[in-house]
PDB file of N, CA and C in Angstrom:
ATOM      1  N   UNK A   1     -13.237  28.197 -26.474  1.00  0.00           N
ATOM      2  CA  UNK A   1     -13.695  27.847 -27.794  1.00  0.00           C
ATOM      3  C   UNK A   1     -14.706  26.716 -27.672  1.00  0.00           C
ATOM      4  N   UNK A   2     -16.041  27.073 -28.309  1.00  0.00           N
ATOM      5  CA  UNK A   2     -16.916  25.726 -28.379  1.00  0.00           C
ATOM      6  C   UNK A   2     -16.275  24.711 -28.755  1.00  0.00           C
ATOM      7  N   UNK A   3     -17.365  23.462 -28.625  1.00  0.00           N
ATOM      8  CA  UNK A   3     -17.010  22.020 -29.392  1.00  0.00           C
ATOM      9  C   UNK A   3     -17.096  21.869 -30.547  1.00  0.00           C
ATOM     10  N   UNK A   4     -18.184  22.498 -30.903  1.00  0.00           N
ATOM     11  CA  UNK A   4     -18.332  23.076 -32.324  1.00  0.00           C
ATOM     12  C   UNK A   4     -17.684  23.909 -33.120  1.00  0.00           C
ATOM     13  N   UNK A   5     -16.903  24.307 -32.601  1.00  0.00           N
ATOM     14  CA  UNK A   5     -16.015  25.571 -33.503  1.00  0.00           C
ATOM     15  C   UNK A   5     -14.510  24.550 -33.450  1.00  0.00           C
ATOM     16  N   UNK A   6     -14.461  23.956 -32.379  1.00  0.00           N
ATOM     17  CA  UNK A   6     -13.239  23.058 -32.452  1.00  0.00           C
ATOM     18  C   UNK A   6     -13.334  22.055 -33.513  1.00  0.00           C
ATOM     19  N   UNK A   7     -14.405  21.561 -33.416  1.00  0.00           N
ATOM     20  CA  UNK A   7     -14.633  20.281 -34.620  1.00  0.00           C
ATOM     21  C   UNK A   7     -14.333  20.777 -36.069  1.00  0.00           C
ATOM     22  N   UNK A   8     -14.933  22.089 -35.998  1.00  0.00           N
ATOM     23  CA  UNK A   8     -15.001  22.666 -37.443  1.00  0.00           C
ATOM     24  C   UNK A   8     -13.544  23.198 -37.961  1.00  0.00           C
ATOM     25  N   UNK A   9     -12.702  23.456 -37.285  1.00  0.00           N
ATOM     26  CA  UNK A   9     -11.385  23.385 -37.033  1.00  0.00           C
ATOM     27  C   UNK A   9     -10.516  22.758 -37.634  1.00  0.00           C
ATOM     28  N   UNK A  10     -10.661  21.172 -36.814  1.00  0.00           N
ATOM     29  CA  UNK A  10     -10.145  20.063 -37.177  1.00  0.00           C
ATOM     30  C   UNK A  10     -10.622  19.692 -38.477  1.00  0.00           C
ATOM     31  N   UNK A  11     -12.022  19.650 -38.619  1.00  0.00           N
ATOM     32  CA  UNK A  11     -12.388  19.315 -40.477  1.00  0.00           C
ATOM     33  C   UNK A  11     -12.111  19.841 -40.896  1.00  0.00           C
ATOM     34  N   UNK A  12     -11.713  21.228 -41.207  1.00  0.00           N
ATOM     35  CA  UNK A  12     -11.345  22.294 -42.152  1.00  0.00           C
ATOM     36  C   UNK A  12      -9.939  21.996 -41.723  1.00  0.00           C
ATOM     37  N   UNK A  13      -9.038  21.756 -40.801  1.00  0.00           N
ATOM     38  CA  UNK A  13      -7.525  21.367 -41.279  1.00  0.00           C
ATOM     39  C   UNK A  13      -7.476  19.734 -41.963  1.00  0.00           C
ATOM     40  N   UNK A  14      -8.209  19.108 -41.507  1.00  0.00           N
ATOM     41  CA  UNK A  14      -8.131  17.596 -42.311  1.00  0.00           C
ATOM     42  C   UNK A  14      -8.461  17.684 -43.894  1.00  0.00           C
ATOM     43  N   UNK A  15      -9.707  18.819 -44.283  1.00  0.00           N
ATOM     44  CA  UNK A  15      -9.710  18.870 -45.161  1.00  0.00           C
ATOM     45  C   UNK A  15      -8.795  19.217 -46.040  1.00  0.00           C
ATOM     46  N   UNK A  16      -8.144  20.384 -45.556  1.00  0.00           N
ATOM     47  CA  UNK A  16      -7.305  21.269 -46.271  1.00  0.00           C
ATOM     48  C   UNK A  16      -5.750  20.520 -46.242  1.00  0.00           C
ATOM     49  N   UNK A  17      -5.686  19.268 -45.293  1.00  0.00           N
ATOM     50  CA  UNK A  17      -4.842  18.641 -45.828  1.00  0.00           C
ATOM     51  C   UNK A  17      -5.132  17.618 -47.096  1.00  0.00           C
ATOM     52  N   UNK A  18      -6.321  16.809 -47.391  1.00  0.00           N
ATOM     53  CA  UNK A  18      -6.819  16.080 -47.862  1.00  0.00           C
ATOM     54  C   UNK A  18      -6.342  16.713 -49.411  1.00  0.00           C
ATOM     55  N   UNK A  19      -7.041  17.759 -49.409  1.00  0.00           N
ATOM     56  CA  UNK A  19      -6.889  18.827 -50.835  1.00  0.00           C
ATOM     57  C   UNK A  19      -5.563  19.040 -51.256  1.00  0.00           C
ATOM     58  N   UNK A  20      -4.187  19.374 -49.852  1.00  0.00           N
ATOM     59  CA  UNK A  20      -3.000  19.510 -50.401  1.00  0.00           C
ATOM     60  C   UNK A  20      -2.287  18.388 -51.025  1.00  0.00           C
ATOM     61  N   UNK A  21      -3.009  17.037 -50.319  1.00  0.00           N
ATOM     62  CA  UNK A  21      -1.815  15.755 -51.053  1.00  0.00           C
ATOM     63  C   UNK A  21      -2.627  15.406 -52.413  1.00  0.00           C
ATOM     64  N   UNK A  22      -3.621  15.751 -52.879  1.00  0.00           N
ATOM     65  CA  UNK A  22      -4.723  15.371 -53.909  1.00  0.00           C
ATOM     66  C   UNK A  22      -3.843  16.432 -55.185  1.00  0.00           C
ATOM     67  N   UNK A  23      -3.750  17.415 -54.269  1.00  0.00           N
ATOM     68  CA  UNK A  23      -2.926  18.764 -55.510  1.00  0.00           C
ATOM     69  C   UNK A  23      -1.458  18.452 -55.652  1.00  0.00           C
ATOM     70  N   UNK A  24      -0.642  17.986 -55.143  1.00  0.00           N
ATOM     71  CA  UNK A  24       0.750  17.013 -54.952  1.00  0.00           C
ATOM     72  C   UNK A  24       1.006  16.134 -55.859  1.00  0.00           C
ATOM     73  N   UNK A  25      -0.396  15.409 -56.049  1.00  0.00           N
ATOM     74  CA  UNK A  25      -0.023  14.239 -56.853  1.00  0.00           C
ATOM     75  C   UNK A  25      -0.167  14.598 -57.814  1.00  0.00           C
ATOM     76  N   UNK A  26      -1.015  15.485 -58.427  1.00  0.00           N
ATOM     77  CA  UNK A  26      -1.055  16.145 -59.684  1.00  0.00           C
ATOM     78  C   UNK A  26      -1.702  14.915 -60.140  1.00  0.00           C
ATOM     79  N   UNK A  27      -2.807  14.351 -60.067  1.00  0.00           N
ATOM     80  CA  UNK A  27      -3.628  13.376 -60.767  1.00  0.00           C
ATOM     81  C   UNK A  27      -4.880  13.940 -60.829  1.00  0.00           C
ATOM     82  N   UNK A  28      -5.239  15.188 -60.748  1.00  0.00           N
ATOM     83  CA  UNK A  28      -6.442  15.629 -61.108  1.00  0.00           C
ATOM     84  C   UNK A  28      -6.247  16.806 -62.281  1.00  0.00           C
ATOM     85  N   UNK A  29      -7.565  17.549 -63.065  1.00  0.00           N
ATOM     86  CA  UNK A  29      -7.425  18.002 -64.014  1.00  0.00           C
ATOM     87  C   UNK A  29      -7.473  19.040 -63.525  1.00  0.00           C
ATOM     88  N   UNK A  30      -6.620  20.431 -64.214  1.00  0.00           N
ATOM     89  CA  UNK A  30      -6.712  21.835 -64.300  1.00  0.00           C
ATOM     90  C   UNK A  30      -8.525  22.337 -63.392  1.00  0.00           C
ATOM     91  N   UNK A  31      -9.249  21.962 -63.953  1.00  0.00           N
ATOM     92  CA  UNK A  31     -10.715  22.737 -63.858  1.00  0.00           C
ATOM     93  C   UNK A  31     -10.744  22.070 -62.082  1.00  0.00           C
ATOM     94  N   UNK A  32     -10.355  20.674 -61.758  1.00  0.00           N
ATOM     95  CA  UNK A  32     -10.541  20.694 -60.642  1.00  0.00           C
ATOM     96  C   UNK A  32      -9.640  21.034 -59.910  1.00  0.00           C
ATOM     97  N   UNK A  33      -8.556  21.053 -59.877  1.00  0.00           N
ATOM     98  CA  UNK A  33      -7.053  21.476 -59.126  1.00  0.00           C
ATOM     99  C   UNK A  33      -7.574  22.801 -58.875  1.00  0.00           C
ATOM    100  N   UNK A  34      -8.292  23.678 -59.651  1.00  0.00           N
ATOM    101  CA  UNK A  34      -8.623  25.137 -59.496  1.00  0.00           C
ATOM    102  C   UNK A  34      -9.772  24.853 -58.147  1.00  0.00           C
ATOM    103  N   UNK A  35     -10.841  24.213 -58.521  1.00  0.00           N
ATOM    104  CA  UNK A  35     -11.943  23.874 -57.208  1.00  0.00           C
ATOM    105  C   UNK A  35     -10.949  23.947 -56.358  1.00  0.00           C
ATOM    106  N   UNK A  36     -10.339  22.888 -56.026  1.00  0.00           N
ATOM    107  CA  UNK A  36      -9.942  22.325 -55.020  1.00  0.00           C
ATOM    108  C   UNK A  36      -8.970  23.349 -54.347  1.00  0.00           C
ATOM    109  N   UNK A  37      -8.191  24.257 -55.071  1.00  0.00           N
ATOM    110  CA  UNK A  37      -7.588  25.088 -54.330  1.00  0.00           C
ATOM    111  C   UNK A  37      -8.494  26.212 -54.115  1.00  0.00           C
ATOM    112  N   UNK A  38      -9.817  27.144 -54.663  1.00  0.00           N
ATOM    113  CA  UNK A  38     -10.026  27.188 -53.809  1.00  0.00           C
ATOM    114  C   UNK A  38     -10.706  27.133 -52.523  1.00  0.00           C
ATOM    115  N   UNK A  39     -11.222  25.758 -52.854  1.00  0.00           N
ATOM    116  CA  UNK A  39     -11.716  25.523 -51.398  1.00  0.00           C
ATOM    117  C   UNK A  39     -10.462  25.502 -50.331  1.00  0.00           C
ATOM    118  N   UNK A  40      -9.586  25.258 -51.049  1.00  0.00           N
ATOM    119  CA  UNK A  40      -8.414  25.063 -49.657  1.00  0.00           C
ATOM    120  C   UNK A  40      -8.307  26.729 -49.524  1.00  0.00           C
ATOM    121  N   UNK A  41      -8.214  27.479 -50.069  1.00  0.00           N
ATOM    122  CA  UNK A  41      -8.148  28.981 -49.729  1.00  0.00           C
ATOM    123  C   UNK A  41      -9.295  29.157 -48.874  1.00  0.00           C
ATOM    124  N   UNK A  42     -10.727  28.871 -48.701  1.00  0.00           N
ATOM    125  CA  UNK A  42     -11.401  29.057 -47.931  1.00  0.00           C
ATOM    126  C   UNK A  42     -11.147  28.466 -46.420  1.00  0.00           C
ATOM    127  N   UNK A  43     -10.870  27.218 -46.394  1.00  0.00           N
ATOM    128  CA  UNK A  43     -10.545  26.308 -45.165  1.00  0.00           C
ATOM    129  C   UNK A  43      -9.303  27.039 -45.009  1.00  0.00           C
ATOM    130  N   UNK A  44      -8.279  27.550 -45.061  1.00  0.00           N
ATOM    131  CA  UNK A  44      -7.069  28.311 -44.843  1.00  0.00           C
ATOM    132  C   UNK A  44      -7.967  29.375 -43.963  1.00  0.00           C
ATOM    133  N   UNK A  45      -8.898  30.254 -44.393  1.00  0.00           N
ATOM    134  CA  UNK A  45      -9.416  31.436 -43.934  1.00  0.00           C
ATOM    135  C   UNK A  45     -10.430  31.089 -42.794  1.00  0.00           C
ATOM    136  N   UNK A  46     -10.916  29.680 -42.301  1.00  0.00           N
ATOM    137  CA  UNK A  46     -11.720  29.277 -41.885  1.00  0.00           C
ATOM    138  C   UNK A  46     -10.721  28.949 -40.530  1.00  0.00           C
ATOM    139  N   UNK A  47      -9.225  28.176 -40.986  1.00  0.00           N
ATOM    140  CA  UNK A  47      -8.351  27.711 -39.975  1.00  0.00           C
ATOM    141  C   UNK A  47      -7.592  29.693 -39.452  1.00  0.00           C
ATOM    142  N   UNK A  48      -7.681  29.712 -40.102  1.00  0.00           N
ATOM    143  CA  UNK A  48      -6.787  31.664 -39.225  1.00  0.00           C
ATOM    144  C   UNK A  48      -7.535  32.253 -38.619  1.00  0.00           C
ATOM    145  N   UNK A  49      -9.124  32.141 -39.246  1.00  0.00           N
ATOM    146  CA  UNK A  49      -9.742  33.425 -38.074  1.00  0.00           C
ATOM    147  C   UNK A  49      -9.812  32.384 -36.952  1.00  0.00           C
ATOM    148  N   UNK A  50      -9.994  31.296 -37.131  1.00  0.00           N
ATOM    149  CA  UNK A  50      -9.997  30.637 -35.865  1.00  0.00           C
ATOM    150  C   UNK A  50      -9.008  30.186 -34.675  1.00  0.00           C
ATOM    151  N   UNK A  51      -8.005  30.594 -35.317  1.00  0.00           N
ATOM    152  CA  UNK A  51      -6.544  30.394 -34.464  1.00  0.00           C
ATOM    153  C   UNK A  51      -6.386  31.880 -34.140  1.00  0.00           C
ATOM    154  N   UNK A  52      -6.859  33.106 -34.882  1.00  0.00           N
ATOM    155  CA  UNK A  52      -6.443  34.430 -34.575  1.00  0.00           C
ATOM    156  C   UNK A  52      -7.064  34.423 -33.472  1.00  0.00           C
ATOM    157  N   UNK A  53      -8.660  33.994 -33.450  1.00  0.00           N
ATOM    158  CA  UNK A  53      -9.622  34.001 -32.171  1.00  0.00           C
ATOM    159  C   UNK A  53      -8.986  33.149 -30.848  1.00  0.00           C
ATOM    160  N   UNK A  54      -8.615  32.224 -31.001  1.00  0.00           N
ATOM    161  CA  UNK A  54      -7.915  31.339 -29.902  1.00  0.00           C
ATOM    162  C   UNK A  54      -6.599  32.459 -29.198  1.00  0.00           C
ATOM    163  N   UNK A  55      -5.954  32.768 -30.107  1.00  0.00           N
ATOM    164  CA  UNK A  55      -5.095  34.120 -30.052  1.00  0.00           C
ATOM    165  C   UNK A  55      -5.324  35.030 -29.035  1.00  0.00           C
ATOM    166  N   UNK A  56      -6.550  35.648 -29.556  1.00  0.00           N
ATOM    167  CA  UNK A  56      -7.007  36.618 -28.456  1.00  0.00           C
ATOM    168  C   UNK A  56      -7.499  36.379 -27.169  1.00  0.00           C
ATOM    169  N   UNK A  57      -8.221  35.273 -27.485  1.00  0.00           N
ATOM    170  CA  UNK A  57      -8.848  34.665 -26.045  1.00  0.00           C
ATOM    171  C   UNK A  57      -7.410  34.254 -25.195  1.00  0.00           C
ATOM    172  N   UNK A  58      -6.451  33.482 -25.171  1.00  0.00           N
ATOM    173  CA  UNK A  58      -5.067  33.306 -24.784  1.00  0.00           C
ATOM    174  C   UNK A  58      -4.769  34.541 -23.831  1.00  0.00           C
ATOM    175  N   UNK A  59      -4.380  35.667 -24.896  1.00  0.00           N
ATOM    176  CA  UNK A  59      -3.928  36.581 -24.964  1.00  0.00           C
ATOM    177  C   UNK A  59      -4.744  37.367 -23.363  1.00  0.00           C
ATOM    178  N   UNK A  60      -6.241  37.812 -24.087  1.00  0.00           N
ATOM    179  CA  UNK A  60      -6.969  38.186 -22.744  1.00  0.00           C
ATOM    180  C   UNK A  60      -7.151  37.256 -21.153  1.00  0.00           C
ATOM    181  N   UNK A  61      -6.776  35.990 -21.355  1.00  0.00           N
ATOM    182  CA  UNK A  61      -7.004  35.172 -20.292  1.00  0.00           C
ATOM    183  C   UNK A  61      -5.358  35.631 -19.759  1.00  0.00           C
ATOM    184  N   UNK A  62      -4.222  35.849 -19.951  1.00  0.00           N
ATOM    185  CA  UNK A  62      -3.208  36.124 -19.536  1.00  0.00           C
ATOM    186  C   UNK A  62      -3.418  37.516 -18.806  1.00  0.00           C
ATOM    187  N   UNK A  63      -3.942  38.234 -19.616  1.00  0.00           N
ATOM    188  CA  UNK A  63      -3.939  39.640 -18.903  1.00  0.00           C
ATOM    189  C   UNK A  63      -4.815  39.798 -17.682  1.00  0.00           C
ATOM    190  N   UNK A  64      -5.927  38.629 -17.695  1.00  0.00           N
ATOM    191  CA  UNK A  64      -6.920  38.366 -16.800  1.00  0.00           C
ATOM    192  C   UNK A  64      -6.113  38.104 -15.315  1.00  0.00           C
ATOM    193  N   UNK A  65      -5.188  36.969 -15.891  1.00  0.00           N
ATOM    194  CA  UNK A  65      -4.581  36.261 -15.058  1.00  0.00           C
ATOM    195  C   UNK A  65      -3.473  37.260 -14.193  1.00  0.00           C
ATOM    196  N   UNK A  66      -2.581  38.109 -14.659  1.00  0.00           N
ATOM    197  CA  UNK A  66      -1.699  39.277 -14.908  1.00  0.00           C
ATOM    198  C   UNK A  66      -2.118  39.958 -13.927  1.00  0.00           C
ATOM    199  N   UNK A  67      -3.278  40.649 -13.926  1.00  0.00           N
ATOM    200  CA  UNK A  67      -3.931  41.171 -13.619  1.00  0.00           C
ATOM    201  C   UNK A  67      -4.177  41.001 -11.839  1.00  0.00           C
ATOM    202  N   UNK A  68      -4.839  39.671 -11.218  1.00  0.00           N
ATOM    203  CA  UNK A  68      -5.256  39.046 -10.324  1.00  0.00           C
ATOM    204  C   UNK A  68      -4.030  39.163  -9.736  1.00  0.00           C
ATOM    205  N   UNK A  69      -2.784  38.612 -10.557  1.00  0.00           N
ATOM    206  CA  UNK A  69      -1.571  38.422  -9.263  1.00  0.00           C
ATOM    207  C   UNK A  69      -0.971  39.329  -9.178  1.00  0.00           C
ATOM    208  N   UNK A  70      -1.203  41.307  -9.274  1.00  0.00           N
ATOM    209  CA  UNK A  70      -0.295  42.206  -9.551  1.00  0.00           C
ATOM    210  C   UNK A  70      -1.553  42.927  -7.920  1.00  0.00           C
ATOM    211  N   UNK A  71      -2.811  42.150  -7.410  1.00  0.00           N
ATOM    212  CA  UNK A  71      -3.858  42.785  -6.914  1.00  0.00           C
ATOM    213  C   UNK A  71      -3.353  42.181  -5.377  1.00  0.00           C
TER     214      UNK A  71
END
């Protein structure tokens, strides 16, 4: 995984925590509680394909690996 895709990662989970304790406290209004969730629905979709991708790469580096010590 790039450095860049890692960073973007981490901001999109910092964010998407930022957004959950902001929606917790319930000190913001309806029209923004709606923004704000869903931007957190986007950063949710931003944090999965990117963990699904880490996933696969894992996944194929095992079979890589699997592979070498069965040779």
């Amino acid at each position: 995984m790039s450095k860049k895709k890692e960073q973007g990662f981490e901001d999109s989970l910092n964010r998407l925590q930022e957004i959950s304790d902001l929606l917790e406290k319930g000190e913001v209004g309806l029209e923004e509680s709606i923004k704000l969730y869903e931007e957190g629905i986007g950063l949710a979709n931003i944090c999965y394909s990117t963990l699904k991708d880490a996933e696969l790469k894992v996944t194929d580096l095992k079979k890589q690996l699997e592979k070498k010590i069965k040779e």
